[in-house]
Protein backbone atom coordinates (compact mmCIF):
# COMPACT_ATOMS: atom_id res chain seq x y z
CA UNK A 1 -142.76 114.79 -77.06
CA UNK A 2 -146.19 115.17 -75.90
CA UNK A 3 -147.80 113.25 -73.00
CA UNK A 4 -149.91 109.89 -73.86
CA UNK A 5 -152.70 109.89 -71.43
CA UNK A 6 -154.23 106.34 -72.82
CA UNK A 7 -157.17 108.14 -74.47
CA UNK A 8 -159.85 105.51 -76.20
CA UNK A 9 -157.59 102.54 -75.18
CA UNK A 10 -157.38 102.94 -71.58
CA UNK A 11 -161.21 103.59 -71.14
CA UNK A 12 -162.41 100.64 -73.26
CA UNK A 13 -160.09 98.46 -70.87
CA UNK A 14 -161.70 100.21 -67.84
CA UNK A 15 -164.95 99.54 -69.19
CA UNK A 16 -164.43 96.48 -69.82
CA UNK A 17 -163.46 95.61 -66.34
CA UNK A 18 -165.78 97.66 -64.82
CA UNK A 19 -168.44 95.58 -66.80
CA UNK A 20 -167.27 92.78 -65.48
CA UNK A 21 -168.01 93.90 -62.05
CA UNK A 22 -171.25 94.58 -62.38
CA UNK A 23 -173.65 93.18 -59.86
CA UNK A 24 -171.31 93.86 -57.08
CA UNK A 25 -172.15 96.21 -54.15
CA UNK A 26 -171.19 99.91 -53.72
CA UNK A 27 -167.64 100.77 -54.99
CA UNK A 28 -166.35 97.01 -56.10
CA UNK A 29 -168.98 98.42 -59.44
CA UNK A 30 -168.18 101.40 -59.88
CA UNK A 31 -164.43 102.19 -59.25
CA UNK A 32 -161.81 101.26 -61.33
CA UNK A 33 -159.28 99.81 -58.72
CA UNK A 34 -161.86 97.98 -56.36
CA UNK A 35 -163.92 96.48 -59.71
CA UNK A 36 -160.87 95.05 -60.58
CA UNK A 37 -159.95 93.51 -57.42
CA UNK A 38 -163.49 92.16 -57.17
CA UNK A 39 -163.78 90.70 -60.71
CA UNK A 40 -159.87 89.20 -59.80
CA UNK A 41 -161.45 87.71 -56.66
CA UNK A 42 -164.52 86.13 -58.39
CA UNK A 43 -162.33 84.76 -61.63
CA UNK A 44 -160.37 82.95 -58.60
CA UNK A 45 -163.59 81.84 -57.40
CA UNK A 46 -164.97 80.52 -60.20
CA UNK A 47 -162.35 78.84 -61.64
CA UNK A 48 -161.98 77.24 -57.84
CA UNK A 49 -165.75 76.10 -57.97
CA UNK A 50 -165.46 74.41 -61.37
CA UNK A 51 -162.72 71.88 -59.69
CA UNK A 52 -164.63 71.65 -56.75
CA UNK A 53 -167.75 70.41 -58.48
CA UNK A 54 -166.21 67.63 -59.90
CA UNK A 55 -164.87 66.67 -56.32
CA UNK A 56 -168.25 67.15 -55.40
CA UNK A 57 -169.95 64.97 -57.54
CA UNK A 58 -167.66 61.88 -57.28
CA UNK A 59 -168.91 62.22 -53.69
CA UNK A 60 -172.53 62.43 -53.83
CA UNK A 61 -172.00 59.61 -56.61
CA UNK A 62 -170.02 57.48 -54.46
CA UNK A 63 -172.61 58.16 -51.44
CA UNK A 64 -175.56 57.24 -53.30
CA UNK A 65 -174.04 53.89 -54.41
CA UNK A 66 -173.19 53.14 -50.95
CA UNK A 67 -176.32 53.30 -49.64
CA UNK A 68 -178.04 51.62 -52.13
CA UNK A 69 -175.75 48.62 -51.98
CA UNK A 70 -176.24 48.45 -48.68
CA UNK A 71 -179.35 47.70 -48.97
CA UNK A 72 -178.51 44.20 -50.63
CA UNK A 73 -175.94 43.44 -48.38
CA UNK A 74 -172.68 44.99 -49.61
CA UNK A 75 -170.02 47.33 -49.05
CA UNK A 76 -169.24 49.77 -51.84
CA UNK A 77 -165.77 48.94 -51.96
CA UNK A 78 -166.20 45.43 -52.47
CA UNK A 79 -169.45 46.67 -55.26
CA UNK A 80 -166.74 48.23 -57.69
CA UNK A 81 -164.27 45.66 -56.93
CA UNK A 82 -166.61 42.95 -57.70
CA UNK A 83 -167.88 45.41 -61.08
CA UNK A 84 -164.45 45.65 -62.26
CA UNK A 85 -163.92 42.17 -62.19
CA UNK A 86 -166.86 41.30 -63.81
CA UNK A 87 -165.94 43.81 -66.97
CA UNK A 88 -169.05 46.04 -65.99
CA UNK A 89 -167.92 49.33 -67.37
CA UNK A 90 -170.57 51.57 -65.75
CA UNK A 91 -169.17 55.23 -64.05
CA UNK A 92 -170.17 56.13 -60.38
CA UNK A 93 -172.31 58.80 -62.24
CA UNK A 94 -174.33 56.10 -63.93
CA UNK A 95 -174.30 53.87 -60.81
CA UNK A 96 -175.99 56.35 -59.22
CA UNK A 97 -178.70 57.20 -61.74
CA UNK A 98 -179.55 53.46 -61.82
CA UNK A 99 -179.53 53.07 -57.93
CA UNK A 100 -182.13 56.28 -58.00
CA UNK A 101 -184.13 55.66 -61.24
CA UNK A 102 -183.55 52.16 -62.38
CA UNK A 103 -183.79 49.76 -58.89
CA UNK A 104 -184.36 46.33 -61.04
CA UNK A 105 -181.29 47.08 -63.25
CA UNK A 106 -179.69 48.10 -60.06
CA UNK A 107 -180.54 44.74 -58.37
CA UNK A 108 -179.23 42.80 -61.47
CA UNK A 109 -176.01 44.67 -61.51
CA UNK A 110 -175.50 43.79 -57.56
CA UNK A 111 -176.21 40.37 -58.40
CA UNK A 112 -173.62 40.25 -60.93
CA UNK A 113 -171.41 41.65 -58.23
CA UNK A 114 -171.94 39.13 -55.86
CA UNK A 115 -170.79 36.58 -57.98
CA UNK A 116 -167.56 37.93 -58.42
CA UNK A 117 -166.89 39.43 -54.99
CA UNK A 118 -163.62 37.32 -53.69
CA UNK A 119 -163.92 35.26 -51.17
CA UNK A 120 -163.24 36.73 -47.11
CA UNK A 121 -159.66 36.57 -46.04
């Protein structure tokens, strides 16, 4: 039986990878073994970094909030306890854009807030 040696197959897959590495420095582009490890690496990475940015988000979202409703005298917690009693449906994403963008709407919402914050224990 003769010997397979991959032919077509094996160098479109190589290729492929080696594609895939492109952009990296020295050997990590150019040889088969460390182009893979690379691209492996980076695919890690990146699929990493798409969770994170969600995480990171939330927090810049949350910060923004917080600062801004500070400014009229509350704490954030209290803000979105106050917002979800009140049946405001808004996201932090949303809250944020109005604290930024929209400071009267911003001002209204805190007011709404305020009427529905409970009471101090």
């Amino acid at each position: 039986m003769p010997r397979a040696k991959g032919g077509p197959k094996t160098r479109a897959r190589r290729k492929k990878r080696i594609k895939l590495a492109s952009g990296q420095y020295g050997g990590k582009s150019r040889l088969f073994r460390s182009a893979t490890e690379s691209v492996d690496k980076g695919l890690t990475y990146a699929y990493t970094g798409r969770k994170n940015r969600k995480r990171d988000f939330r927090q810049l979202w949350i910060a923004r909030i917080s600062a801004a409703v500070r400014n009229h005298g509350l704490t954030y917690n209290r803000f979105i306890n106050a917002l979800k009693k009140a049946n405001v449906l808004l996201d932090r994403k949303v809250l944020s854009d109005m604290a930024i963008k929209d400071a009267t709407g911003f001002e209204k919402l805190v007011g709404v807030a305020k009427q529905h914050v409970p009471a101090a224990a």
